[in-house]
N, C-alpha and C. Protein backbone atom coordinates (compact mmCIF):
# COMPACT_ATOMS: atom_id res chain seq x y z
N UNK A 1 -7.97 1.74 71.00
CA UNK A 1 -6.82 2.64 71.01
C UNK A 1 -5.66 1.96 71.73
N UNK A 2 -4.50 2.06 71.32
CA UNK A 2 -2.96 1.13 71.90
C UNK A 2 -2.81 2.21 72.36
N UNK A 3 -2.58 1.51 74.12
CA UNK A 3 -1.69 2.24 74.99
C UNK A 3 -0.18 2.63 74.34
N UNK A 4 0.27 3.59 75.19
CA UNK A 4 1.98 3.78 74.56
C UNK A 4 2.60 4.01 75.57
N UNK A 5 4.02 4.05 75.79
CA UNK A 5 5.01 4.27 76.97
C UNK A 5 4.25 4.77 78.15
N UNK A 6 3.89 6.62 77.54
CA UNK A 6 4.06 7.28 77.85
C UNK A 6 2.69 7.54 79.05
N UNK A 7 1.71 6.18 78.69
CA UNK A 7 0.63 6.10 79.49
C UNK A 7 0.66 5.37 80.69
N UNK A 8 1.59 5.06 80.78
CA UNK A 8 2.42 3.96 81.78
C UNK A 8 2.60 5.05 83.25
N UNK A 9 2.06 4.13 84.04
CA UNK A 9 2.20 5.25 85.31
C UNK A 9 3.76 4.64 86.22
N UNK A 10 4.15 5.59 87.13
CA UNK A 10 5.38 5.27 87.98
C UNK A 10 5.53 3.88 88.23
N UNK A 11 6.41 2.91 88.20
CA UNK A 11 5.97 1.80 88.51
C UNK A 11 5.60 0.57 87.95
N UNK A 12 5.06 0.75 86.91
CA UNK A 12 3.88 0.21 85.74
C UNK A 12 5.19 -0.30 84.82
N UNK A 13 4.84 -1.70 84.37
CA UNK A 13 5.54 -2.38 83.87
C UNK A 13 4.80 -3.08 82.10
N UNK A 14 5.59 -2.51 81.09
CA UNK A 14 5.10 -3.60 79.77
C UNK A 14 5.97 -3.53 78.96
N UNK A 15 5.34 -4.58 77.65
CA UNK A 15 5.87 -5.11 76.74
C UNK A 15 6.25 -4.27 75.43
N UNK A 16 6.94 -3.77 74.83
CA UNK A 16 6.78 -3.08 73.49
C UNK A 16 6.48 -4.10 72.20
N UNK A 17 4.89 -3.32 71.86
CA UNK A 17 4.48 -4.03 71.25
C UNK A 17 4.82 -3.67 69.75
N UNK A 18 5.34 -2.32 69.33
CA UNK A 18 5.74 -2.00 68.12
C UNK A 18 6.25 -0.55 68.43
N UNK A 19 6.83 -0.08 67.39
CA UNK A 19 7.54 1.56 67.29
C UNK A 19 6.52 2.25 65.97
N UNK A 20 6.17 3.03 66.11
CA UNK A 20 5.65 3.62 65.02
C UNK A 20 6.25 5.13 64.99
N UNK A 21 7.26 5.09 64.88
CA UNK A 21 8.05 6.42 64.65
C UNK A 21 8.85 6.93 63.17
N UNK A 22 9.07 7.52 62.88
CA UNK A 22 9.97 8.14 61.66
C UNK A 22 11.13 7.27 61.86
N UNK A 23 11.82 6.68 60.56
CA UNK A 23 13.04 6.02 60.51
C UNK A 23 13.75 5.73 61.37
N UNK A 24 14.38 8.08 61.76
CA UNK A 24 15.34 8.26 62.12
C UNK A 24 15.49 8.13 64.01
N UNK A 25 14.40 8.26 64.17
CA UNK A 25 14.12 8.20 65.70
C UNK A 25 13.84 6.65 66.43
N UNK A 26 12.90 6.13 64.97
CA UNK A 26 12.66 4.08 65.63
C UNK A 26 14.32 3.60 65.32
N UNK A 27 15.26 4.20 64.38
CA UNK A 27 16.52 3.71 64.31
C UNK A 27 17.11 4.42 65.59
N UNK A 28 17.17 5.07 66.69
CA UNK A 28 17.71 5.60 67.81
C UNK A 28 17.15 4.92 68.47
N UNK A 29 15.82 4.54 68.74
CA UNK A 29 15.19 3.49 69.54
C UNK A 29 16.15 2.13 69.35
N UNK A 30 16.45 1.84 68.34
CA UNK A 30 16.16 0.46 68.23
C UNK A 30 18.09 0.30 68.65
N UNK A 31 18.33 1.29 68.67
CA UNK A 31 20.48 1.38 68.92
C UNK A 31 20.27 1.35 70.57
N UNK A 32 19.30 1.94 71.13
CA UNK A 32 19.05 1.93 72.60
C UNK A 32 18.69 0.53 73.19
N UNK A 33 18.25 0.15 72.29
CA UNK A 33 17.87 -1.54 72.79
C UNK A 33 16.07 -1.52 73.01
N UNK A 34 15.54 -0.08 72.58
CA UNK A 34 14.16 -0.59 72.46
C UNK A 34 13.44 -1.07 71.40
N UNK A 35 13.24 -2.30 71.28
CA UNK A 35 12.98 -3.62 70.35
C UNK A 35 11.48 -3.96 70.60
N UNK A 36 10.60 -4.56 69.61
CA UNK A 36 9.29 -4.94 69.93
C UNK A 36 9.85 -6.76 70.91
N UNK A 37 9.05 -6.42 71.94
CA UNK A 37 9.55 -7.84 72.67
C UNK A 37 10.16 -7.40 74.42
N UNK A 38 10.71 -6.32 74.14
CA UNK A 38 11.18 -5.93 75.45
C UNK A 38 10.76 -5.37 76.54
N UNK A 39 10.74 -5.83 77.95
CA UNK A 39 10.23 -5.74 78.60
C UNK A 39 10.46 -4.04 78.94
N UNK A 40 9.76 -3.03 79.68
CA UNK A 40 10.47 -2.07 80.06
C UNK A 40 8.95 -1.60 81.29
N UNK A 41 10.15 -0.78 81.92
CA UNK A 41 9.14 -0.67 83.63
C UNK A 41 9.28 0.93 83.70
N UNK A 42 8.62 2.15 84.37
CA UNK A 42 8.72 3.29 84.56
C UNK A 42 9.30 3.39 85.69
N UNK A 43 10.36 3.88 85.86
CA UNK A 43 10.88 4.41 87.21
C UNK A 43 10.81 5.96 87.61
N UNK A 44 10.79 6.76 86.95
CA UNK A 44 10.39 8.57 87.31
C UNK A 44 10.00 9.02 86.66
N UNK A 45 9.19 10.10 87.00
CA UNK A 45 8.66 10.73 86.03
C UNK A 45 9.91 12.39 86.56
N UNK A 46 10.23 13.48 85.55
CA UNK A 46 10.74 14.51 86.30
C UNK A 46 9.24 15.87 86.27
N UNK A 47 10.04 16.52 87.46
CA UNK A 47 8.61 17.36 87.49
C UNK A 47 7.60 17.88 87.37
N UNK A 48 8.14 17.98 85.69
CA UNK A 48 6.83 18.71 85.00
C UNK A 48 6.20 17.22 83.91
N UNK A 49 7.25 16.09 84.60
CA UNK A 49 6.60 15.16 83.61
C UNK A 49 7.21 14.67 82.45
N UNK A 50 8.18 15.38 82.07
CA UNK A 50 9.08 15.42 80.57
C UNK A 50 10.51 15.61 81.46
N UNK A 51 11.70 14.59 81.01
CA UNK A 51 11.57 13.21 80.14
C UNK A 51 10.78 12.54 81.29
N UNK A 52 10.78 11.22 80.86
CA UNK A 52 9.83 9.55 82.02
C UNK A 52 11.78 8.94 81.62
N UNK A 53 11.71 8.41 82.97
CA UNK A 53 13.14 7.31 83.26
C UNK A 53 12.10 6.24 82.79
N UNK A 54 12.82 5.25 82.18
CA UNK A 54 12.49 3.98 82.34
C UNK A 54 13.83 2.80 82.37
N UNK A 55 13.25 1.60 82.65
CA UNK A 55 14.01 0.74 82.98
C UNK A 55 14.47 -0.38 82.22
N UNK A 56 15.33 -0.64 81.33
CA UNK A 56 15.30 -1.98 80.42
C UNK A 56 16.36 -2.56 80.27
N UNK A 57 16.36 -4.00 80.34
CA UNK A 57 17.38 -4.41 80.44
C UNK A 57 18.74 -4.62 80.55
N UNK A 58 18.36 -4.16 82.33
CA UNK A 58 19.22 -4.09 83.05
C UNK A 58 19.78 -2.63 83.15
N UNK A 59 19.51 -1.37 82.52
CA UNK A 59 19.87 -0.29 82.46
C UNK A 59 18.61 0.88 82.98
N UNK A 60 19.10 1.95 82.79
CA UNK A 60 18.00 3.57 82.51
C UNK A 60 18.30 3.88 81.69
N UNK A 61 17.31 4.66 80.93
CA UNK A 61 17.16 5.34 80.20
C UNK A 61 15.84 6.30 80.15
N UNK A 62 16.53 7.57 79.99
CA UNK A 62 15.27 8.68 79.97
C UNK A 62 14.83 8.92 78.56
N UNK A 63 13.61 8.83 78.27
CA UNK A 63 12.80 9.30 77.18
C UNK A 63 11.57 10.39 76.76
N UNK A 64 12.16 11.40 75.85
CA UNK A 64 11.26 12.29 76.10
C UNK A 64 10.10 12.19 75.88
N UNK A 65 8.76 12.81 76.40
CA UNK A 65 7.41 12.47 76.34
C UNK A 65 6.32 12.31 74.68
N UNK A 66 7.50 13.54 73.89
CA UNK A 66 6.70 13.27 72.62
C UNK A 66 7.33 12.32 71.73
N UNK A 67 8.38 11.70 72.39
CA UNK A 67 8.98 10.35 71.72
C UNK A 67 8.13 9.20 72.53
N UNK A 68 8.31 9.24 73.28
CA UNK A 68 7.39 8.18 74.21
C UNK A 68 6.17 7.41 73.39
N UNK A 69 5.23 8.72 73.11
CA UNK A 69 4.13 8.25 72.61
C UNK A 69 4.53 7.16 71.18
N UNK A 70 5.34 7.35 70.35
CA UNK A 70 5.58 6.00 69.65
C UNK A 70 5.51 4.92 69.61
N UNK A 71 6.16 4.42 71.17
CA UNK A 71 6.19 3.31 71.59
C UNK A 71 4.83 2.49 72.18
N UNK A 72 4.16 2.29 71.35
CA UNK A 72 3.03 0.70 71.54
C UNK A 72 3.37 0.06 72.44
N UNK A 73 2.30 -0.33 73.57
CA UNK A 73 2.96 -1.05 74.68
C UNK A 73 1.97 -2.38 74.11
N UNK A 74 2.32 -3.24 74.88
CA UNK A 74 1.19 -4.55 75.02
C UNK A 74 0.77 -4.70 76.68
């Protein structure tokens, strides 16, 4: 089973290993700069857990949890 973002604990740093999302959402990913290849790190989670901050090059960005799961880590 491939880990995804969203299994990534506070802290926890990987690779995106692919997007397996609908068009319209891996095309919003991919305008954000999340690309298979890119490094990205978790910086917060908010209270109840939904969205996760993360960290990528050189920026934040918050992502919500049932988008998250798309993202294939390596």
């Amino acid at each position: 089973m491939s880990k995804t973002l969203c299994d990534l604990q506070v802290g926890s740093t990987g690779i995106i290993n692919a997007i397996n999302a609908p068009l319209p959402i891996k095309q919003r990913f991919m305008d954000m700069g999340l690309v298979k290849g890119t490094s990205v790190s978790v910086e917060k989670l908010a209270p109840l857990g939904n969205p996760i901050q993360i960290s990528l090059k050189g920026y934040s960005l918050c992502v919500r949890k049932e988008d998250a799961k798309y993202i294939l880590i390596a």
